[in-house]
Protein backbone atom coordinates (compact mmCIF):
# COMPACT_ATOMS: atom_id res chain seq x y z
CA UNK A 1 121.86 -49.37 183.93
CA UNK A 2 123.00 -47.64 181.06
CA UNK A 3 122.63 -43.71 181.55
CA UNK A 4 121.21 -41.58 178.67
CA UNK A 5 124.02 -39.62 176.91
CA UNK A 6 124.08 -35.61 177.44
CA UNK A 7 123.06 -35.25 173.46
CA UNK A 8 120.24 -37.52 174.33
CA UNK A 9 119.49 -35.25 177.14
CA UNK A 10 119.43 -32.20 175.23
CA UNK A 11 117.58 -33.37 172.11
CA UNK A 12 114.54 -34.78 174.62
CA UNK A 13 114.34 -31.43 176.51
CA UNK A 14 114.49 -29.82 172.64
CA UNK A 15 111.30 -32.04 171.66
CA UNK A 16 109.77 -31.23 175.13
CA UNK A 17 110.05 -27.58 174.51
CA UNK A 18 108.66 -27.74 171.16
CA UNK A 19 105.70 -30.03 172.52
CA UNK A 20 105.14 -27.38 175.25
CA UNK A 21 104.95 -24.05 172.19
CA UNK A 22 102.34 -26.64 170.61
CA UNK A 23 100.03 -27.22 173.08
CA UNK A 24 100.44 -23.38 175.10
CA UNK A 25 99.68 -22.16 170.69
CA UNK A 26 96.63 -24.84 170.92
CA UNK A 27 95.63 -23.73 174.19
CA UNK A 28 95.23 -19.81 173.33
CA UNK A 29 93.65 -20.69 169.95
CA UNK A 30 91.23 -22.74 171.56
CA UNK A 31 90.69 -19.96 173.86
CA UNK A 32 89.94 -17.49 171.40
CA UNK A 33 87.21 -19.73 169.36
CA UNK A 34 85.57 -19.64 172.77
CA UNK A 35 85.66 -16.43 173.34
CA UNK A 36 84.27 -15.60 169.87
CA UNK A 37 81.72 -18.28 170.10
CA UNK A 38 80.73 -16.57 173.63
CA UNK A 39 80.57 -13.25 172.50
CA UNK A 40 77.95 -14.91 169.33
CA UNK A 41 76.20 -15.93 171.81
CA UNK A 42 75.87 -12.50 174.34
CA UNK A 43 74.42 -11.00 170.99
CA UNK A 44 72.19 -13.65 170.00
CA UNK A 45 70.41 -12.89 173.44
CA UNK A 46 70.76 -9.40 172.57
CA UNK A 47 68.36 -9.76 169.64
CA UNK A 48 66.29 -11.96 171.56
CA UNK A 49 65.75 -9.75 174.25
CA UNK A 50 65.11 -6.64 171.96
CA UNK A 51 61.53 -5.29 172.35
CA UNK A 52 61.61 -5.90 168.18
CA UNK A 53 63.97 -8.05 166.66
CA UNK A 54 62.65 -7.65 162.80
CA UNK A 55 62.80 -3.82 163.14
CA UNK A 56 66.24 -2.12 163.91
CA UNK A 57 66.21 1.80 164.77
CA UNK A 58 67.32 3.79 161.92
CA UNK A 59 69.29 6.31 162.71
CA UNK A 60 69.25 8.10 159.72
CA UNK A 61 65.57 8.52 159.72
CA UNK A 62 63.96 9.85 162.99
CA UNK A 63 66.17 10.14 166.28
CA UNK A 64 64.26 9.65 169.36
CA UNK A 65 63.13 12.47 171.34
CA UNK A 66 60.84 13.37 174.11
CA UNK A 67 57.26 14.35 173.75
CA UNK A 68 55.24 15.91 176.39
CA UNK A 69 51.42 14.90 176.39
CA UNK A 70 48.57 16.33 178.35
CA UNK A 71 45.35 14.80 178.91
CA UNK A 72 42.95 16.48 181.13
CA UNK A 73 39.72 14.55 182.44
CA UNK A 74 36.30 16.60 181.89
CA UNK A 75 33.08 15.81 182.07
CA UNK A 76 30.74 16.97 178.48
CA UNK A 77 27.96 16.51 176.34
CA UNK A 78 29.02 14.83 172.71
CA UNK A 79 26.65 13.93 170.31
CA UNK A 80 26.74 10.40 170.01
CA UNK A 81 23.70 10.17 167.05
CA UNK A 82 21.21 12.40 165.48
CA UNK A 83 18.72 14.05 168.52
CA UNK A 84 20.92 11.97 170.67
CA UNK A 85 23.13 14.31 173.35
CA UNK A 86 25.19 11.88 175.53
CA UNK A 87 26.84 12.88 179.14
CA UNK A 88 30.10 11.83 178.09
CA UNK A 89 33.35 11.10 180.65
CA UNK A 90 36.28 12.39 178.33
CA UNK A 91 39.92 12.97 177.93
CA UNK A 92 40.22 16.88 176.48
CA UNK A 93 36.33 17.14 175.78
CA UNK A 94 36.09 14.29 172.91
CA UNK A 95 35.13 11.23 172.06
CA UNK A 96 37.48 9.65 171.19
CA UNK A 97 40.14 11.55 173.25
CA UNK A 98 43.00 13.51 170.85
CA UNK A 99 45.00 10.93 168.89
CA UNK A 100 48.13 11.23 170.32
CA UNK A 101 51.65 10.63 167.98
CA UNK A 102 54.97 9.47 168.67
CA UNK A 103 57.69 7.26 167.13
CA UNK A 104 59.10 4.15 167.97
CA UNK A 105 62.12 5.19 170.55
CA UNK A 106 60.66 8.24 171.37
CA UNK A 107 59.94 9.05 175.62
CA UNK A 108 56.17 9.77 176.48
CA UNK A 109 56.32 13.07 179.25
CA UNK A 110 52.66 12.54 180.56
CA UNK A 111 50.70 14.31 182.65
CA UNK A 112 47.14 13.76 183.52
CA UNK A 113 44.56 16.72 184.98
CA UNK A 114 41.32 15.66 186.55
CA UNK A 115 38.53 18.44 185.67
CA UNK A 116 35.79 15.99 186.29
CA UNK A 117 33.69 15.25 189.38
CA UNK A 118 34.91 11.77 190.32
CA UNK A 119 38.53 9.83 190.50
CA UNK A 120 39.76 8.80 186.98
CA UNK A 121 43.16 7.15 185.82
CA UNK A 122 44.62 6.28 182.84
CA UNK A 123 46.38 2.80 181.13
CA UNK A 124 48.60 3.19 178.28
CA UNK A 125 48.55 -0.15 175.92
CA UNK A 126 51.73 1.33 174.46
CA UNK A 127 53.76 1.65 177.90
CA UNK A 128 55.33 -0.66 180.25
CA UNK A 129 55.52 0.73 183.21
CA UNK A 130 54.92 -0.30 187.33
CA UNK A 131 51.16 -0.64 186.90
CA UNK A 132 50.44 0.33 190.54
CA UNK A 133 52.31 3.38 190.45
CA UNK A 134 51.48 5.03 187.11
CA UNK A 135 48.17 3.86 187.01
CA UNK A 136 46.51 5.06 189.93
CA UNK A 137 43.33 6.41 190.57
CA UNK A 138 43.57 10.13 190.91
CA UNK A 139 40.80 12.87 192.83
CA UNK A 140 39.40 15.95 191.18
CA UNK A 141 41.33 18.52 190.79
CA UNK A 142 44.44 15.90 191.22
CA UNK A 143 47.61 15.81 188.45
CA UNK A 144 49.98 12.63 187.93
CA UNK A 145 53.03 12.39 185.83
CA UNK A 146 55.53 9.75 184.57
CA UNK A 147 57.41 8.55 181.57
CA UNK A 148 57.67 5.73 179.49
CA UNK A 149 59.63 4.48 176.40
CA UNK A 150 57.46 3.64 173.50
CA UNK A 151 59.55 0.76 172.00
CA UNK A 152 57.38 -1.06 169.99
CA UNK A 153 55.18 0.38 167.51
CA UNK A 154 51.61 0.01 167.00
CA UNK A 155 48.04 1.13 166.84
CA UNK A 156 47.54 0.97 170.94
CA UNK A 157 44.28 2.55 172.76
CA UNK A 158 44.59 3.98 175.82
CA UNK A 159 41.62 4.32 178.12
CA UNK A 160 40.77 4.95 181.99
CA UNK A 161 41.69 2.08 184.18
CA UNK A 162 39.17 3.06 187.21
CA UNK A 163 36.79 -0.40 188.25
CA UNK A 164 34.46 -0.65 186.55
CA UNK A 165 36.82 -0.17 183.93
CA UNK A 166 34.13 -0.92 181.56
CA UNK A 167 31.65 1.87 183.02
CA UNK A 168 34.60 4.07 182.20
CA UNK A 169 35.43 3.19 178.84
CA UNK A 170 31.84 2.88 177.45
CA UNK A 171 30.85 6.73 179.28
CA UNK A 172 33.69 7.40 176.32
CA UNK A 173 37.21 7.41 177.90
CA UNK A 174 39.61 5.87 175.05
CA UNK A 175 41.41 6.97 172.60
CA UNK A 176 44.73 6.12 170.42
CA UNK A 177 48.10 5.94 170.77
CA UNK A 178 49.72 5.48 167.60
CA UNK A 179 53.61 4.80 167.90
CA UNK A 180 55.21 5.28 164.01
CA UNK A 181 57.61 2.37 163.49
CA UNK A 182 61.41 3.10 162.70
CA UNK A 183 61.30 1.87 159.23
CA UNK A 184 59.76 3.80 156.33
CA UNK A 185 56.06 2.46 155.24
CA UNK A 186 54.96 3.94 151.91
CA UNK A 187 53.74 7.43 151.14
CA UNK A 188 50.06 7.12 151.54
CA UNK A 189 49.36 9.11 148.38
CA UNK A 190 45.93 8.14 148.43
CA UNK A 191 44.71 9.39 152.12
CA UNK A 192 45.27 8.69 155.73
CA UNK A 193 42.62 8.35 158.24
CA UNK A 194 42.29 7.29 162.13
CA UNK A 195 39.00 5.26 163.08
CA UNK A 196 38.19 4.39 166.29
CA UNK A 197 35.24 1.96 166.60
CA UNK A 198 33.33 1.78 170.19
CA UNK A 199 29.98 1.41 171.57
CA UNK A 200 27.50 3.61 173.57
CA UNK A 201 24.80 2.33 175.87
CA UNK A 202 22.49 5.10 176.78
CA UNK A 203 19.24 5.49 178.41
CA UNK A 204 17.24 9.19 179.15
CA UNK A 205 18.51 11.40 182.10
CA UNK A 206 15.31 12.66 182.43
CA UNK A 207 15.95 16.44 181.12
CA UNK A 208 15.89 15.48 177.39
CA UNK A 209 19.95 14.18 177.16
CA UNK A 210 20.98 10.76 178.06
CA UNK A 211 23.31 8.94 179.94
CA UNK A 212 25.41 5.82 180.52
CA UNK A 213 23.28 2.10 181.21
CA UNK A 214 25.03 -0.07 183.32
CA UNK A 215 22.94 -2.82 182.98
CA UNK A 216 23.05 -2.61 179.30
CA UNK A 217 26.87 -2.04 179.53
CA UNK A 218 27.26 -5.47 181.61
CA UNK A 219 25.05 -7.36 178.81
CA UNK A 220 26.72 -5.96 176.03
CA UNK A 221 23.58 -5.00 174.43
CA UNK A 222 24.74 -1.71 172.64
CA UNK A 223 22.35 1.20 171.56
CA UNK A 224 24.93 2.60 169.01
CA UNK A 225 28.30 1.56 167.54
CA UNK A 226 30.13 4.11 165.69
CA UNK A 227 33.45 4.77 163.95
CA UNK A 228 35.06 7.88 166.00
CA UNK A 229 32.21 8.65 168.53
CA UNK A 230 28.95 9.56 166.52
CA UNK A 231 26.80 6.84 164.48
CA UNK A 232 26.43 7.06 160.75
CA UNK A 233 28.43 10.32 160.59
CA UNK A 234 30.63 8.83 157.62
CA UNK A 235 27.52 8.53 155.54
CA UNK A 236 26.21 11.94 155.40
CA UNK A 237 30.31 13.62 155.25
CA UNK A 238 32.30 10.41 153.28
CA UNK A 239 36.10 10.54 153.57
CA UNK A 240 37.39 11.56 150.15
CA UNK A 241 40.56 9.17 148.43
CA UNK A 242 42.47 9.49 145.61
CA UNK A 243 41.70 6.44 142.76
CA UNK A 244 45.30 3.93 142.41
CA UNK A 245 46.97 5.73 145.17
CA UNK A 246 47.91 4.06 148.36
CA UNK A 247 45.44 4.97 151.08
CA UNK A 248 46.55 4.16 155.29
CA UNK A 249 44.06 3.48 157.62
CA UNK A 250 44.57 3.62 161.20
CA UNK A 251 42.05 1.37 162.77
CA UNK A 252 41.44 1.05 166.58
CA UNK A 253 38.57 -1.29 168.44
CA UNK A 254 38.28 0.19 171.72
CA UNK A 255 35.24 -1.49 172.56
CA UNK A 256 34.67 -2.17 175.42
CA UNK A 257 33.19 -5.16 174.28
CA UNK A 258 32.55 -6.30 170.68
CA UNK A 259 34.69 -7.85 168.50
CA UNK A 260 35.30 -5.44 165.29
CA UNK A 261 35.33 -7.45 161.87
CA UNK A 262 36.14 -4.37 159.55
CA UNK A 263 35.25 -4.75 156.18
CA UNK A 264 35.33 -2.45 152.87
CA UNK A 265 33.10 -3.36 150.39
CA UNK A 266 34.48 -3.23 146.97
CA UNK A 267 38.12 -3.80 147.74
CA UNK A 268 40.57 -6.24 149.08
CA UNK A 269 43.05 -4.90 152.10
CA UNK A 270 46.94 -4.58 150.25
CA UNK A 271 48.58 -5.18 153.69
CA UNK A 272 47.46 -5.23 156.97
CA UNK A 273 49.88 -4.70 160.44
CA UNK A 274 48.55 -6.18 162.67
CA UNK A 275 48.38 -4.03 165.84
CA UNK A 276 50.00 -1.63 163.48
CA UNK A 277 53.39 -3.31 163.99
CA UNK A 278 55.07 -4.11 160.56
CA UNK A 279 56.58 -6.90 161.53
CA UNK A 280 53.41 -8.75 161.67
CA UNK A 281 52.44 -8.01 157.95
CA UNK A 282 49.29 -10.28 156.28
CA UNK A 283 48.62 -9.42 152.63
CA UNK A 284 45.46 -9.75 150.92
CA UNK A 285 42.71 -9.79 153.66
CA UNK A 286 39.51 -9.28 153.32
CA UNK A 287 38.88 -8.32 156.70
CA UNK A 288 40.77 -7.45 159.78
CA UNK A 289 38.81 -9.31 162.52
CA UNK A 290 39.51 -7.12 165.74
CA UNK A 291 39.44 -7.99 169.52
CA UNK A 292 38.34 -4.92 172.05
CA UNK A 293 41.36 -3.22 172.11
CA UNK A 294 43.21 -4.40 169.55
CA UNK A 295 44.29 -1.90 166.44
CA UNK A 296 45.71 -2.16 163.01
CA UNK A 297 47.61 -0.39 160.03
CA UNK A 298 45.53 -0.94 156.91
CA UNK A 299 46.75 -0.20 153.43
CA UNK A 300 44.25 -0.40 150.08
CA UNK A 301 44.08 0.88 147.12
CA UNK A 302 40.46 1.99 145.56
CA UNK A 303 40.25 0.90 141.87
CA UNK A 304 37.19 3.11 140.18
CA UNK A 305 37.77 6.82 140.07
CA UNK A 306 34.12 8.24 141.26
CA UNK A 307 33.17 5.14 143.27
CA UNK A 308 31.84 4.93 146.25
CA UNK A 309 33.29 1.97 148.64
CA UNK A 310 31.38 1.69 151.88
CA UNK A 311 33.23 0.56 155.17
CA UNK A 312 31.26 -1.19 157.95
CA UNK A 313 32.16 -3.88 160.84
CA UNK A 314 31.05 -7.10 158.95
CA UNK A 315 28.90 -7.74 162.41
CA UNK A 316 26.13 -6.19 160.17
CA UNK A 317 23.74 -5.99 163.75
CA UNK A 318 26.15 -3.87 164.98
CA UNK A 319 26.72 -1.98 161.36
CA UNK A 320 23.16 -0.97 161.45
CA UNK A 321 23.54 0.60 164.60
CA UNK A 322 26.01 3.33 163.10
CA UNK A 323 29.20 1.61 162.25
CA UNK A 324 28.95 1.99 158.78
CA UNK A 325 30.51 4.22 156.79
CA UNK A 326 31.44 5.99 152.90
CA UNK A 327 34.53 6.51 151.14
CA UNK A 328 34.23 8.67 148.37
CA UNK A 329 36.89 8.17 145.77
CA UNK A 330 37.73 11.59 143.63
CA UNK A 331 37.37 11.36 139.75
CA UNK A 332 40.26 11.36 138.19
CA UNK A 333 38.95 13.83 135.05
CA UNK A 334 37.53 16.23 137.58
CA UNK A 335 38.86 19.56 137.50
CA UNK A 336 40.70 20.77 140.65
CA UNK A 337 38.91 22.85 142.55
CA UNK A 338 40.32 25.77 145.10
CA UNK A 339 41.88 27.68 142.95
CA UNK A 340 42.33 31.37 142.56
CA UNK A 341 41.69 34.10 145.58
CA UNK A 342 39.80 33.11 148.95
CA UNK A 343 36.23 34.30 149.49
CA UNK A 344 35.74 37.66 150.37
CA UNK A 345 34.13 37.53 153.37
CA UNK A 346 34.51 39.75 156.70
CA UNK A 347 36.68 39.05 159.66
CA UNK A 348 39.90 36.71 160.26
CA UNK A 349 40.49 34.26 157.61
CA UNK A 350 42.30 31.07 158.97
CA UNK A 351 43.15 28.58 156.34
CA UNK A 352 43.53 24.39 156.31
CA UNK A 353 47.30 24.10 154.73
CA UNK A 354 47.86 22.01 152.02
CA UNK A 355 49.44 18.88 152.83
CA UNK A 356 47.79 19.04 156.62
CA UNK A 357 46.27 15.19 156.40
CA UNK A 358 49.21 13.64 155.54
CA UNK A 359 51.67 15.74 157.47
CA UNK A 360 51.36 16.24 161.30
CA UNK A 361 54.24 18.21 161.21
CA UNK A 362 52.41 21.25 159.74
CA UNK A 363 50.06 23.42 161.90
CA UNK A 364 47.48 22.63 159.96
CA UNK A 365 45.04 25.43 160.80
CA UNK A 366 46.98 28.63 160.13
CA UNK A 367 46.91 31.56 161.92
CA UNK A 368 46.30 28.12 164.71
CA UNK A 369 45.37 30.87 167.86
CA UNK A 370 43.27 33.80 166.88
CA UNK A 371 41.62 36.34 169.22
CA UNK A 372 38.72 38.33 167.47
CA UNK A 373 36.52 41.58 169.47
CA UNK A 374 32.70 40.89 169.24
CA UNK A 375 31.27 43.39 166.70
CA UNK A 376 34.74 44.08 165.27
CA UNK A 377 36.13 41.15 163.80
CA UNK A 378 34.39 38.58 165.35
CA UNK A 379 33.29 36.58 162.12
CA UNK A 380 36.05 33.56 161.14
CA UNK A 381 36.16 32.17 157.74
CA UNK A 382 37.97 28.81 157.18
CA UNK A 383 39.09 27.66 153.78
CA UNK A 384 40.55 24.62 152.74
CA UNK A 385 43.39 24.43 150.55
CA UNK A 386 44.29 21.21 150.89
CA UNK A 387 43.82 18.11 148.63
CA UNK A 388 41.53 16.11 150.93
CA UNK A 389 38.34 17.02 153.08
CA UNK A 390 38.09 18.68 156.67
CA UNK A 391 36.42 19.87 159.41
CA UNK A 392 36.06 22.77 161.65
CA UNK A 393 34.39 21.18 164.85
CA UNK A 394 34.11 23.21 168.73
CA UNK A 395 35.57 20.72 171.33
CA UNK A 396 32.18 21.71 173.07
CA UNK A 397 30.24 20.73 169.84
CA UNK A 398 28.91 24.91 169.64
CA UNK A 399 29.82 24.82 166.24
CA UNK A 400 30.45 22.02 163.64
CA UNK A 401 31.50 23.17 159.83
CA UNK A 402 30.58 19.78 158.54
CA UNK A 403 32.67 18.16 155.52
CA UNK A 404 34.62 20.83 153.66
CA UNK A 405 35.93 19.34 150.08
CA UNK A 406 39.32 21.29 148.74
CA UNK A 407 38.23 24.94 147.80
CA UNK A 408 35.27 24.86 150.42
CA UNK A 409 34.89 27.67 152.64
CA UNK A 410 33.01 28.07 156.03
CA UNK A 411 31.69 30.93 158.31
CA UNK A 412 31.26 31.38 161.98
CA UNK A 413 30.11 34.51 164.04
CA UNK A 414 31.93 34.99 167.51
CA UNK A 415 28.57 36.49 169.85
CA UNK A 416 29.63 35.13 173.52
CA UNK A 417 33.13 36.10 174.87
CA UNK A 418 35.14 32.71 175.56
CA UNK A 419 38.00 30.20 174.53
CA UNK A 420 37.22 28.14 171.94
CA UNK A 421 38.85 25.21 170.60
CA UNK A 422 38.17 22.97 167.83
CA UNK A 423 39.65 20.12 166.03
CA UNK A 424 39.13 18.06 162.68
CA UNK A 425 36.98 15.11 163.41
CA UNK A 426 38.92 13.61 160.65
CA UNK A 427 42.45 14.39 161.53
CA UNK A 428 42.23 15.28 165.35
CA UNK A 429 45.71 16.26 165.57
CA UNK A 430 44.55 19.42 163.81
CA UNK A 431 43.86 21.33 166.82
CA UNK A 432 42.83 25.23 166.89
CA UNK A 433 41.62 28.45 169.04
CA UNK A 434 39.67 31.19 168.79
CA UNK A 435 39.76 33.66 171.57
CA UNK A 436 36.67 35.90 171.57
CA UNK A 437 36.68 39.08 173.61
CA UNK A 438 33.99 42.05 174.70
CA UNK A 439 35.17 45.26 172.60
């Protein structure tokens, strides 16, 4: 047997060695491309687990922050229609409860206070939270808090979530939630308004007011539906738009029943968000057909300065029973009104800022808290400065300015001692107070 030579020997091991660099090299570059391919992968399911892939937070816009939010349970009289006064179950006195604001990332601080004389609750359709803890009945006179993270944005109602849940929500206790996405829609130029759509079943209480009917509740066999708690009220005060501009409506269906088809006549919708979530974006539409609870982002655009564009739910047996509306669309020739000094009138003057429907941001009524001595001072004068139309309306419905126009002014006289507050029916996060005191 002939034995290999020691050069042999040595140039084998050499080849050896060089096969071994290979494959280790091979090895750890093979290693690598999994290790990218992995990582891919971890943020694929990232994205796919994000509450909204399409929309990214900008952090350059809005950073998230906390909001604290109040809503306290009280029992009150609304008018739901002309001659019609309505024992109402409510969140802050209204019907619809306050329109609450936040943006997408932002944490929700709420607290509920029950005022009213039975147990109430309340469900968030912007939250997710542990149902059975957050969303538990609570007594009179009870409080519960928690938090939540609204991540996706939308048009979302909230309501009471007490069985009969729909006893609750038709005796009025609803309202929206409307979470701003992280991406920047277009100004709306044009106007921005919130409608809530709902129904009222009533029958007398036997002192000349009415009250919730069960049985007509269970049937679905409404007496009145309405576009943000009162039938027809859009007809005699119209919402006023600007002709070409781009006009936002915030449109909510809280029910508790009916399907909404809302319609306006003499238009076609721009774009519509679904739920108000811009990632679900339909152009065109001629109406947005929406399912009790279910709320949308609608953008338009009114063609004929002067025109007047109804809006109605395209269910025209329910339209005739108040949910029909007017917009009013402002002549583009007309002179602009509101100019010059305000009215000379006695007491506190309190003034609607300019830029207060488009702008949540600004107080809106200014001085916002006023306290005024009967026989003093006690007469308030409101004047509207701003470009579109408002209201001065008591939470308890003592006093109701009806539609003031840019340049329109309105009186009130103070007599009974008290806290009053009062909102704009068309921009209810314009909230203010008059404290009125013996001299």
């Amino acid at each position: 047997m002939r034995v290999p030579s020691r050069r042999a020997l040595s140039e084998a091991m050499a080849v050896a060695v060089v096969l071994v660099v290979l494959l280790t090299g091979a090895a750890f570059f093979l290693l690598a491309q999994v290790q990218a391919l992995s990582q891919k992968v971890d943020r694929l399911e990232a994205q796919l687990r994000s509450p909204s892939p399409v929309l990214t937070w900008n952090e350059s816009a809005v950073r998230p922050t906390t909001r604290h939010i109040t809503l306290v349970v009280q029992d009150a009289l609304i008018q739901v229609a002309d001659n019609v006064t309505y024992h109402a179950w409510t969140f802050n006195g209204t019907v619809p409860g306050p329109v609450i604001w936040a943006n997408q990332g932002d944490t929700i601080a709420f607290t509920l206070i029950n005022r009213a004389s039975m147990g109430h609750s309340i469900d968030f359709h912007a939250a997710e939270v542990d149902w059975a803890k957050d969303y538990v009945t609570i007594p009179p006179n009870a409080t519960l808090s928690f938090e939540f993270q609204a991540r996706y944005p939308g048009v979302f109602m909230y309501h009471c979530g007490t069985p009969p849940v729909l006893l609750h929500i038709a005796n009025g206790m609803y309202g929206a939630i409307i979470i701003r996405p992280n991406i920047s829609l277009p100004e709306a130029t044009g106007g921005e308004y919130v409608l809530v759509m709902s129904e009222f079943y009533v029958k007398p209480a036997g002192d000349g007011t009415y009250e919730g009917d069960y049985q007509k509740m269970l049937a679905a066999t409404p007496d009145y539906v309405v576009f943000n708690g009162r039938a027809f009220q859009y007809l005699k005060q119209p919402l006023s738009v600007r002709p070409n501009e781009l006009v936002r409506l915030y449109v909510l269906n809280a029910g508790p029943s009916l399907w909404g088809a809302f319609h306006v006549i003499g238009t076609v919708f721009d774009e519509v968000y679904m739920d108000g979530n811009p990632a679900n974006v339909q152009r065109g539409l001629q109406t947005v057909n929406l399912a009790p609870s279910n709320g949308a982002i609608i953008d338009l655009y009114f063609r004929d300065p002067g025109g007047k564009n109804p809006f109605v739910t395209h269910a025209f047996a329910y339209a005739a029973k108040g949910a029909v509306g007017l917009f009013v669309v402002q002549g583009a020739s007309s002179p602009p009104s509101g100019q010059g000094s305000p009215p000379s009138r006695p007491g506190v003057l309190v003034s609607i800022d300019k830029g207060s429907a488009l702008n949540r941001d600004l107080p809106g009524y200014t001085p916002s808290i006023i306290t005024v001595v009967i026989g003093v001072n006690n007469t308030v004068t409101w004047v509207n400065y701003d470009d579109y139309p408002h209201t001065v309306t008591a939470s308890d419905k003592s006093f109701d300015s009806g539609n003031m126009n840019k340049g329109d002014a309105w009186s009130y006289t103070f007599t009974r001692p008290g806290t009053y507050t009062y909102i704009c029916v068309y921009h209810p996060w314009m909230r203010g107070t008059v404290i009125v005191k013996q001299p």
